[in-house]
C-alpha atoms as a PDB file:
ATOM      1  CA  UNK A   1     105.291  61.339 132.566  1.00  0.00           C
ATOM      2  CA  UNK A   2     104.047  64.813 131.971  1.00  0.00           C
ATOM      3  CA  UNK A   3     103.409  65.914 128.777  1.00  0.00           C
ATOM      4  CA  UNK A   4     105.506  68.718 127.654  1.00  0.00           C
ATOM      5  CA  UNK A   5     103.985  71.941 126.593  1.00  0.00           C
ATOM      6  CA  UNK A   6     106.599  74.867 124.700  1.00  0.00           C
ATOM      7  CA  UNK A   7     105.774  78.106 123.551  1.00  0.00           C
ATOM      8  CA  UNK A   8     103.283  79.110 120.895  1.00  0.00           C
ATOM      9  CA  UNK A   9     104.702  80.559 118.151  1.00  0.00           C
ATOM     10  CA  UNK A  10     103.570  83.121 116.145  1.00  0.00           C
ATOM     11  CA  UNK A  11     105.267  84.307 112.769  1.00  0.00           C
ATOM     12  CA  UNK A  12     104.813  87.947 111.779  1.00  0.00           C
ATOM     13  CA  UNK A  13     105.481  89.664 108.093  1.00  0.00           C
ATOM     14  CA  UNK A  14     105.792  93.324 107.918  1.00  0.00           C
ATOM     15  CA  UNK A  15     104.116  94.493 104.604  1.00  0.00           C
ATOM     16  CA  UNK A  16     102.779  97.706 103.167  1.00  0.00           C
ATOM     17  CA  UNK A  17      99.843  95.810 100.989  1.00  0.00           C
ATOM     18  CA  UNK A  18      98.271  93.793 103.463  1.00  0.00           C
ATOM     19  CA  UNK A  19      95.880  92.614 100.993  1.00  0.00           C
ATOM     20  CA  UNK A  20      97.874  91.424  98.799  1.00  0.00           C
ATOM     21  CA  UNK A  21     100.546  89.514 101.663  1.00  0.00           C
ATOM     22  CA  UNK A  22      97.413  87.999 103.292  1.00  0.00           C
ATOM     23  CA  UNK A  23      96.116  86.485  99.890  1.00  0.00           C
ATOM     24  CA  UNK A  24      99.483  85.502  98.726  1.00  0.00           C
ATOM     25  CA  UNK A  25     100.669  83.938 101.679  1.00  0.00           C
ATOM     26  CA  UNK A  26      97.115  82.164 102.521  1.00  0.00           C
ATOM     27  CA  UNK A  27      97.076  80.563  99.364  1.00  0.00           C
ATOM     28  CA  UNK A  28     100.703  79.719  98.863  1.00  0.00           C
ATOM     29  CA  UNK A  29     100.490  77.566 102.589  1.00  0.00           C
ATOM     30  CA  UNK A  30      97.011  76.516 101.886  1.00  0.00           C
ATOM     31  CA  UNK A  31      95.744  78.702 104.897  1.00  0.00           C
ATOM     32  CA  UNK A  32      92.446  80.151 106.024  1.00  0.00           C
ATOM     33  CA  UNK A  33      92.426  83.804 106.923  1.00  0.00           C
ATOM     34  CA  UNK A  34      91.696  83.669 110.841  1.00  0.00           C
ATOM     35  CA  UNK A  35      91.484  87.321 112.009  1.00  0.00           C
ATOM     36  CA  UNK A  36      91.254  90.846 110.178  1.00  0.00           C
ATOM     37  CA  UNK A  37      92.042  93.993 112.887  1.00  0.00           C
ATOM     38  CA  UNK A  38      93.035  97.278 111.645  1.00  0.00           C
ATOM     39  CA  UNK A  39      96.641  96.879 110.327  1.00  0.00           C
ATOM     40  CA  UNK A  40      96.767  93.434 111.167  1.00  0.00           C
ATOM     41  CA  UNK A  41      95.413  89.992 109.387  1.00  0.00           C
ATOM     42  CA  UNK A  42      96.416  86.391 111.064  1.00  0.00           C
ATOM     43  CA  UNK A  43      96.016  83.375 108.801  1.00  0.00           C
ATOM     44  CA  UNK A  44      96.485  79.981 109.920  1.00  0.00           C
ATOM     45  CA  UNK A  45      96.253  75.731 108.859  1.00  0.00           C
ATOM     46  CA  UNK A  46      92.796  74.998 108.237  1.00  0.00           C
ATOM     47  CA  UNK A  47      92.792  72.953 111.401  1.00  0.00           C
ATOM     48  CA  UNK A  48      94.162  76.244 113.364  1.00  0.00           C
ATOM     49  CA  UNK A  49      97.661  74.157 114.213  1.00  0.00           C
ATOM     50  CA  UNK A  50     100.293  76.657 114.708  1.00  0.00           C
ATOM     51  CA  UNK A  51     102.557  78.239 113.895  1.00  0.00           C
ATOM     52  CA  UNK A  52      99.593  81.395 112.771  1.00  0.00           C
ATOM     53  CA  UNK A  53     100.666  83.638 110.332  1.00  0.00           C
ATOM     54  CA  UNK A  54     100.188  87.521 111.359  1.00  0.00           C
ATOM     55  CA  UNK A  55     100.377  90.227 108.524  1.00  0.00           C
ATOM     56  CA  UNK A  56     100.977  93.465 109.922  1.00  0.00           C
ATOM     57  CA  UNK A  57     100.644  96.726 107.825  1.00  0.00           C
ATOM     58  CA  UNK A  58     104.040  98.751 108.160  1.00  0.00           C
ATOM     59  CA  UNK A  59     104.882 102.315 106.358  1.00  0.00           C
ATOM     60  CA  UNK A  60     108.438 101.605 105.666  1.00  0.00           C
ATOM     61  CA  UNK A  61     109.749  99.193 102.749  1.00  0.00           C
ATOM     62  CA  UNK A  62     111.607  96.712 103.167  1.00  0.00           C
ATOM     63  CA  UNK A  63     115.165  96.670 103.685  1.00  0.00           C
ATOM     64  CA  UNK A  64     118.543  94.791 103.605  1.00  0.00           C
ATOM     65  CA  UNK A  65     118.183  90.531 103.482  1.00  0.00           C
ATOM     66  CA  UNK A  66     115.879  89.134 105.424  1.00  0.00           C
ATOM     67  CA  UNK A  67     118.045  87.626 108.701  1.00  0.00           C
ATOM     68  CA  UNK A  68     114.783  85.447 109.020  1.00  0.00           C
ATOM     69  CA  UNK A  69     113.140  83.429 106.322  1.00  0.00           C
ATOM     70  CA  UNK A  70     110.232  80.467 105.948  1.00  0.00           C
ATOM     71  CA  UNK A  71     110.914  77.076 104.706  1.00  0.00           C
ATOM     72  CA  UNK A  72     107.800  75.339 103.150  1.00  0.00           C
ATOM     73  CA  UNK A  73     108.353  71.817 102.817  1.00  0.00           C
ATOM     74  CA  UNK A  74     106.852  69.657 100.047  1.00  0.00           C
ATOM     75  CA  UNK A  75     107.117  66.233  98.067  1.00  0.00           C
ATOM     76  CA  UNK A  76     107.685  68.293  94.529  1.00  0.00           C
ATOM     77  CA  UNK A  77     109.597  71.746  94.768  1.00  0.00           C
ATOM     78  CA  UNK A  78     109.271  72.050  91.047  1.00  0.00           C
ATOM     79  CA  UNK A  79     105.717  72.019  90.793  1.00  0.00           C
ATOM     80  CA  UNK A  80     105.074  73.687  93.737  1.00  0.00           C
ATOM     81  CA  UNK A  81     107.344  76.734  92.608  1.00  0.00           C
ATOM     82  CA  UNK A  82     105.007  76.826  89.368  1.00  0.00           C
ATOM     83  CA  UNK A  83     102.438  77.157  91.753  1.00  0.00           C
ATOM     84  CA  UNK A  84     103.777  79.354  93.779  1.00  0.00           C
ATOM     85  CA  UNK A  85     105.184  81.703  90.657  1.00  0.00           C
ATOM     86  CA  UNK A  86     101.610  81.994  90.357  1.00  0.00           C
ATOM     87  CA  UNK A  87     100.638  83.233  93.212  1.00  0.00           C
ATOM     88  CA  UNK A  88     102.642  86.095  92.484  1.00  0.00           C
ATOM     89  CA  UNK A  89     106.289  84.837  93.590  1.00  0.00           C
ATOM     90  CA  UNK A  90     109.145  85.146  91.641  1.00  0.00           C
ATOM     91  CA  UNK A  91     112.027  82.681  91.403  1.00  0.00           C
ATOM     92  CA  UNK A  92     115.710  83.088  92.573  1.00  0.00           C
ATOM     93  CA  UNK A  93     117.406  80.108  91.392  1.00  0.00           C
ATOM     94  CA  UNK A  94     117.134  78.338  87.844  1.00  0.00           C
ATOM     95  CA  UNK A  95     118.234  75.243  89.343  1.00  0.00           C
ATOM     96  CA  UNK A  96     117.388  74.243  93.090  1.00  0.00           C
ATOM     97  CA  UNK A  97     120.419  73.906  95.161  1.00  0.00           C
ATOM     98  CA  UNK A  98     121.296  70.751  96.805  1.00  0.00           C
ATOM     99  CA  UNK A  99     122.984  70.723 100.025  1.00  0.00           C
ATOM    100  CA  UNK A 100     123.256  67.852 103.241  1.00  0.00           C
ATOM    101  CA  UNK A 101     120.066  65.213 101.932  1.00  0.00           C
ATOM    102  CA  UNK A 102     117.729  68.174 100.828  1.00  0.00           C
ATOM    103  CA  UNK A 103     117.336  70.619  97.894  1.00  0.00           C
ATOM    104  CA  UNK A 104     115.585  73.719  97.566  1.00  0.00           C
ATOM    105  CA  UNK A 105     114.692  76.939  95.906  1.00  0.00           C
ATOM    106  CA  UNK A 106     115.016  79.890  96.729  1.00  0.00           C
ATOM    107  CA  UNK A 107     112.211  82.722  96.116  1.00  0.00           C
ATOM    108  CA  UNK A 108     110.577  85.894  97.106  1.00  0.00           C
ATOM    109  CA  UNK A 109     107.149  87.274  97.875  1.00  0.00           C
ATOM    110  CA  UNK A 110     104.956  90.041  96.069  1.00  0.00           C
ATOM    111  CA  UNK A 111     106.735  92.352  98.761  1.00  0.00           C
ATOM    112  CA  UNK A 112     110.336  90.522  97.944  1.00  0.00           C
ATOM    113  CA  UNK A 113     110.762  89.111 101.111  1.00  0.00           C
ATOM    114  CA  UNK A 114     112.676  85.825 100.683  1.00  0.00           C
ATOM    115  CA  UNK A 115     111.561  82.194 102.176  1.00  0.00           C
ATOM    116  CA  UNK A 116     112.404  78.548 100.389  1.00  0.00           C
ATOM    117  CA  UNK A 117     110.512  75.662  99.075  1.00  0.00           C
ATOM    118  CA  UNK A 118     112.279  72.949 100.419  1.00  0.00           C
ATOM    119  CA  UNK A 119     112.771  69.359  99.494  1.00  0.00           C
ATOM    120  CA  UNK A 120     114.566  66.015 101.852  1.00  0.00           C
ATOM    121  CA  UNK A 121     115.907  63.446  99.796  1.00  0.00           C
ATOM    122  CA  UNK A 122     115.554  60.073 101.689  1.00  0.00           C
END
């Protein structure tokens, strides 16, 4: 049986302080900065496994609600949105929402885009 072999994916974030994106987000996913070019700065796992992580430098602001967003899975959403909070997040919900075996909270980075911390209840 051959082994099957999908697309790479990449995951890009529009931002206007690349600095600050690249540190934030590196941190918060416990990534390695991989690549610096001009407007652009990829991070990625510490082993390289995808998906990498590309911050690109944009002039405009951000807009309406994100139609995309990142989930980051973990054991303890609490503590990890103290960490997180940190980091430079802030916090939408007081209370994490619970929905079909999982809970999570949502939140936004430096630049207010939104993504989740995300829980599964066994």
């Amino acid at each position: 049986m051959e082994k099957f072999v999908g697309p790479r994916i990449g995951i890009v974030i529009d931002c206007n302080d690349i600095e600050q994106m690249t540190n934030f987000w590196k941190d918060a996913l416990r990534y390695v900065q991989r690549g610096d070019a001009g407007h652009y700065r990829s991070i990625s796992s510490p082993n390289n496994d995808e998906p990498r992580i590309i911050m690109q430098r944009v002039p405009e602001t951000r807009g309406e609600k994100n139609r995309l967003h990142i989930d980051i899975h973990v054991d303890d959403i609490e503590a990890e949105a103290t960490r997180i909070c940190a980091l430079g997040a802030t916090r939408l919900d007081a209370a994490p929402i619970e929905e079909v075996g999982s809970r999570w909270i949502r939140m936004l980075d430096p630049e207010h885009n939104e993504f989740c911390i995300v829980e599964e209840r066994g």
